[in-house]
Protein backbone atom coordinates (compact mmCIF):
# COMPACT_ATOMS: atom_id res chain seq x y z
CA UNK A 1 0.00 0.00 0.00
CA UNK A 2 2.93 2.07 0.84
CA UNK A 3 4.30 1.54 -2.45
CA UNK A 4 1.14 2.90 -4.06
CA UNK A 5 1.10 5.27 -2.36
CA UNK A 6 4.79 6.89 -2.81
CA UNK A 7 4.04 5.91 -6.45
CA UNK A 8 0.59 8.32 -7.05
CA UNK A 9 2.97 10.58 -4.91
CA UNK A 10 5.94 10.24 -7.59
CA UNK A 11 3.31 10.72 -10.35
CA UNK A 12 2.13 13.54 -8.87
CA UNK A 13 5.46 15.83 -8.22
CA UNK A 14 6.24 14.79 -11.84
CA UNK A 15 2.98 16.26 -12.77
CA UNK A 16 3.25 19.29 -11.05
CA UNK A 17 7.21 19.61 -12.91
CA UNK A 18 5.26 19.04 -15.92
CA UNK A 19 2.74 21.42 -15.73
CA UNK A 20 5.40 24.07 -14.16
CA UNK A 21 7.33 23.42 -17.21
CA UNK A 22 4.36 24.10 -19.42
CA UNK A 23 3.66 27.28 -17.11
CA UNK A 24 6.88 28.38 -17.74
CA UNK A 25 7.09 27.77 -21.26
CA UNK A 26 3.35 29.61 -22.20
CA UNK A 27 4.44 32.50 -19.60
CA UNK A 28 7.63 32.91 -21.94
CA UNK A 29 5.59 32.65 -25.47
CA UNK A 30 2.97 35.49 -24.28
CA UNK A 31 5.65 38.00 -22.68
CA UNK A 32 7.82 37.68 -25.88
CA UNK A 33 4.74 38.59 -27.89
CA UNK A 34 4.23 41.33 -26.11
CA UNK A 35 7.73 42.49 -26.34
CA UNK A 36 7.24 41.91 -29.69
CA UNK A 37 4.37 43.89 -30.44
CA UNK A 38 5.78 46.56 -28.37
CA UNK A 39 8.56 46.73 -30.79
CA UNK A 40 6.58 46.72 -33.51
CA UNK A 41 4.20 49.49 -32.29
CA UNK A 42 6.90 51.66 -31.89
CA UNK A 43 8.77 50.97 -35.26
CA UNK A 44 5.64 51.90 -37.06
CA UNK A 45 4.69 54.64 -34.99
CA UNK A 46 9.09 55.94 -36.31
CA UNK A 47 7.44 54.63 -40.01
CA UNK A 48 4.77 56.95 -39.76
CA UNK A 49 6.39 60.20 -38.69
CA UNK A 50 9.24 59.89 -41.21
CA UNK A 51 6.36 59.35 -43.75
CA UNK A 52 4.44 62.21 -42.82
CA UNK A 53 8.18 64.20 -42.74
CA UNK A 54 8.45 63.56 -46.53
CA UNK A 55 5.04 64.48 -47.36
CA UNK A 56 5.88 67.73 -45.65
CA UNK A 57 9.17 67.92 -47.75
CA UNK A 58 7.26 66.87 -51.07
CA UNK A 59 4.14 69.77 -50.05
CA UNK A 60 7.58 72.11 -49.87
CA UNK A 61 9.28 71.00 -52.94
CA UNK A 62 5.84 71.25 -54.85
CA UNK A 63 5.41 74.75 -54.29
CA UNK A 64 8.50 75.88 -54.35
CA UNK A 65 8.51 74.94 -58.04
CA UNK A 66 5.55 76.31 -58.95
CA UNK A 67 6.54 79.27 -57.35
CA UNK A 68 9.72 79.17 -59.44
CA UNK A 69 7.59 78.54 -62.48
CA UNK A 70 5.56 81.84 -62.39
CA UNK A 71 9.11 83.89 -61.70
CA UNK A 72 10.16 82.16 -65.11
CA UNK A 73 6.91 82.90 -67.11
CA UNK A 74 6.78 86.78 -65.59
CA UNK A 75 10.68 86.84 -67.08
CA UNK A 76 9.91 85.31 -70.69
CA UNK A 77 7.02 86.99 -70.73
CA UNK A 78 8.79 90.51 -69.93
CA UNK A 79 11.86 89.32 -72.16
CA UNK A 80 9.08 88.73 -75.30
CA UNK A 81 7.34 91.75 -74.81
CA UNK A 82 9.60 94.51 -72.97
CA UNK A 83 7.86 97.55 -71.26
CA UNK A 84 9.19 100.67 -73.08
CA UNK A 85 10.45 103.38 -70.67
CA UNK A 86 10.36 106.89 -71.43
CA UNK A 87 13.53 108.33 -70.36
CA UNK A 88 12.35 111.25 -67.63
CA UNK A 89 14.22 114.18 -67.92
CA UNK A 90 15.93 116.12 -65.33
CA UNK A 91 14.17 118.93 -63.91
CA UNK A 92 16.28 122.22 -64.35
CA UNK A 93 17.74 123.49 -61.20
CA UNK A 94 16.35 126.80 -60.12
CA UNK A 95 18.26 129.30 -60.17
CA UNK A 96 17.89 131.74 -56.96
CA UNK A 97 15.65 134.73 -57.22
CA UNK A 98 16.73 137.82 -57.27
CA UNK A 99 13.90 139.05 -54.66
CA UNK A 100 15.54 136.96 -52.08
CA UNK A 101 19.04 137.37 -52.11
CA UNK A 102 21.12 139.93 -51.18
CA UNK A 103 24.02 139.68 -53.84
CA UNK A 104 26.07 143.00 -52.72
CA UNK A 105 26.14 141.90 -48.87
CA UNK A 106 25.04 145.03 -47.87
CA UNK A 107 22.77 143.48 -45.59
CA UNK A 108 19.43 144.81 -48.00
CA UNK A 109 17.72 142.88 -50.72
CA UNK A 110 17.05 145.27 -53.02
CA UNK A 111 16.18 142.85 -55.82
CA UNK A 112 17.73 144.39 -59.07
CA UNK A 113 19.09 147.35 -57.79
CA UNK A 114 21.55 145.21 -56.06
CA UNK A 115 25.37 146.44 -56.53
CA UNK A 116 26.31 148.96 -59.54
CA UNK A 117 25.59 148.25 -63.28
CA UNK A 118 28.87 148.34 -65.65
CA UNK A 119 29.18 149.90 -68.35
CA UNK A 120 26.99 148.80 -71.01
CA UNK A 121 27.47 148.86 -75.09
CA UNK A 122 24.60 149.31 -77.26
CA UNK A 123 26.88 146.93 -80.24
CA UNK A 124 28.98 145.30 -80.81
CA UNK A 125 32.32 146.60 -81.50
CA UNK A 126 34.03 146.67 -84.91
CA UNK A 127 34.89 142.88 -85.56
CA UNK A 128 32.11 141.87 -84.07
CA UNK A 129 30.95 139.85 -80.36
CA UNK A 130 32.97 137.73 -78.99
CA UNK A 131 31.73 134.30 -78.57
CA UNK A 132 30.78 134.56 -74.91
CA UNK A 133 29.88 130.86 -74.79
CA UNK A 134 33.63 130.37 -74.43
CA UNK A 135 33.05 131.06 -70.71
CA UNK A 136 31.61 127.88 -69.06
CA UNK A 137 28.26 128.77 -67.49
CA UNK A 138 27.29 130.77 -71.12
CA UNK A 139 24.82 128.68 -73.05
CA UNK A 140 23.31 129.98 -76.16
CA UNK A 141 20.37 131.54 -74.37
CA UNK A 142 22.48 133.12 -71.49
CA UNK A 143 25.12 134.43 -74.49
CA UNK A 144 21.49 136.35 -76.18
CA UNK A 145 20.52 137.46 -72.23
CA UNK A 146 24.40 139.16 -71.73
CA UNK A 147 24.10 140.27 -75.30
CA UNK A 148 20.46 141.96 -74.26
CA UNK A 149 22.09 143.86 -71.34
CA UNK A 150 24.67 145.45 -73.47
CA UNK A 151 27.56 142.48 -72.84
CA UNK A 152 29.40 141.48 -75.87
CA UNK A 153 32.93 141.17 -75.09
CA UNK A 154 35.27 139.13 -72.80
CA UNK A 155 37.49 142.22 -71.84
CA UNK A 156 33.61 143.90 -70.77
CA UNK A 157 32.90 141.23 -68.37
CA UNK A 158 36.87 140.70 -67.23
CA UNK A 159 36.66 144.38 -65.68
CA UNK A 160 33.63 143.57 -63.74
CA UNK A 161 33.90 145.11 -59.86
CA UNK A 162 32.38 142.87 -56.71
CA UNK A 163 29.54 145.45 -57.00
CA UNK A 164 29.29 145.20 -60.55
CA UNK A 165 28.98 141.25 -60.49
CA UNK A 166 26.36 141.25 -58.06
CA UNK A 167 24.10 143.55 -60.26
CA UNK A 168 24.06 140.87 -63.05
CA UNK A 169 23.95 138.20 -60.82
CA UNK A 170 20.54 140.41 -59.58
CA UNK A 171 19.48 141.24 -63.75
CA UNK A 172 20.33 137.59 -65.09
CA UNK A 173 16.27 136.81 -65.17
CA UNK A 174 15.72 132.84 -64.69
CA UNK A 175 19.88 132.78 -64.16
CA UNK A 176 19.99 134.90 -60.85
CA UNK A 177 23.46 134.52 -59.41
CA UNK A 178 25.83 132.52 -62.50
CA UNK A 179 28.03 135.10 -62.91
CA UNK A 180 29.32 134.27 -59.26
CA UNK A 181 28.64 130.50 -59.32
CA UNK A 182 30.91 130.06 -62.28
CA UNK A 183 33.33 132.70 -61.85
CA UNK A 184 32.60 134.71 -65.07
CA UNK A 185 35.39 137.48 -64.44
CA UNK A 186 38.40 134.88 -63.84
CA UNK A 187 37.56 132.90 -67.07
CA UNK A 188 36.50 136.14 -69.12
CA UNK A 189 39.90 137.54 -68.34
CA UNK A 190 42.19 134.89 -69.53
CA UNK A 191 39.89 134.81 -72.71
CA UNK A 192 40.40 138.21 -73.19
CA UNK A 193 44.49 137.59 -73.51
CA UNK A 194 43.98 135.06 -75.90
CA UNK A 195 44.43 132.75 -73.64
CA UNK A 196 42.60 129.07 -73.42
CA UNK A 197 40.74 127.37 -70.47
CA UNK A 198 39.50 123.62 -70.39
CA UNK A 199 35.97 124.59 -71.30
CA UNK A 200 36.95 126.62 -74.10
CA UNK A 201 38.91 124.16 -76.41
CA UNK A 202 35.81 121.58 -75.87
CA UNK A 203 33.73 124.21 -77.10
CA UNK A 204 36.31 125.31 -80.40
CA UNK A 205 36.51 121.55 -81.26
CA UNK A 206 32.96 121.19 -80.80
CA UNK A 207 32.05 119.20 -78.34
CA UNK A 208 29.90 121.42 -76.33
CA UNK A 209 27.47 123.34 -78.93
């Protein structure tokens, strides 16, 4: 009986060893599918944000071309067809009026009364006007102004006092001040020698009028 008994008890522990075993091994099998599926979660969860990344670079890349498109259709288009573009011209600078300034420095603005007038030729002399454009600041229509005033000659305007300068500077109407600005007398009287000055050759080769 004793026999039996240690026998069902035998069975028994080797039953229980069994069924441990079995324990042990199904325990391992679920945890390492687990693991497992943890792993995978988070290797699609990376998957899906690097996906979404290069939709987000594709979305960029996308518009920056068509972007770069319509810049290169606005350029052909221009380079077929160009806009022409008047050329504005500069305004004329304006020339101080003679109601403002006080060109004697007296300390009064007597508008053209300012300084003392020269002396004045009705003509010409024999052999005719010197060519007062000669004298940089002396366009055509300033040469017919000087000429109106009684001004014809270099050796005229060479001889020119302070007060006598800033009476034409008052009387130069629309030129108010020139005579000063582009020191008339200095260039007048090396004219009058026969002598030459920068402006002067450009203008007897040409290259001025």
């Amino acid at each position: 009986m004793f026999r039996e008994w240690g026998f069902l008890l035998t069975e028994i522990w080797v039953l229980l060893a069994i069924a441990a075993l079995i324990g042990l091994f199904a325990g391992w099998i679920i945890w390492g599918r687990r693991s497992e599926l943890n792993m995978n979660s988070r290797e699609v969860d990376g998957l899906r944000a690097d996906l979404e990344a290069c939709r987000a670079k594709h979305v960029e890349k996308d518009a920056k071309i068509s972007d770069l498109k319509g810049r290169l259709a606005a350029v052909t288009a221009a380079a077929a067809d160009p806009e022409v573009i008047e050329p504005v011209a500069a305004e004329p600078a304006v020339a101080p009026s003679a109601e403002t300034v006080d060109f004697d420095g007296d300390g009064i603005v007597e508008g053209k009364d300012e300084g003392v007038k020269p002396v004045t030729l009705s003509a010409p002399r024999e052999g005719g006007a010197d060519d007062l454009k000669r004298i940089k600041g002396v366009g055509p229509k300033m040469e017919e102004l000087c000429n109106s005033l009684g001004f014809w000659h270099f050796d005229q305007i060479a001889k020119w006092t302070d007060a006598e300068v800033a009476w034409v500077d008052a009387n130069l109407e629309g030129f108010s001040g020139r005579v000063s600005r582009d020191n008339w007398v200095t260039q007048a009287a090396l004219l009058a020698k026969g002598g030459e000055t920068e402006f002067s050759k450009k203008v007897d080769k040409g290259d001025v009028y």
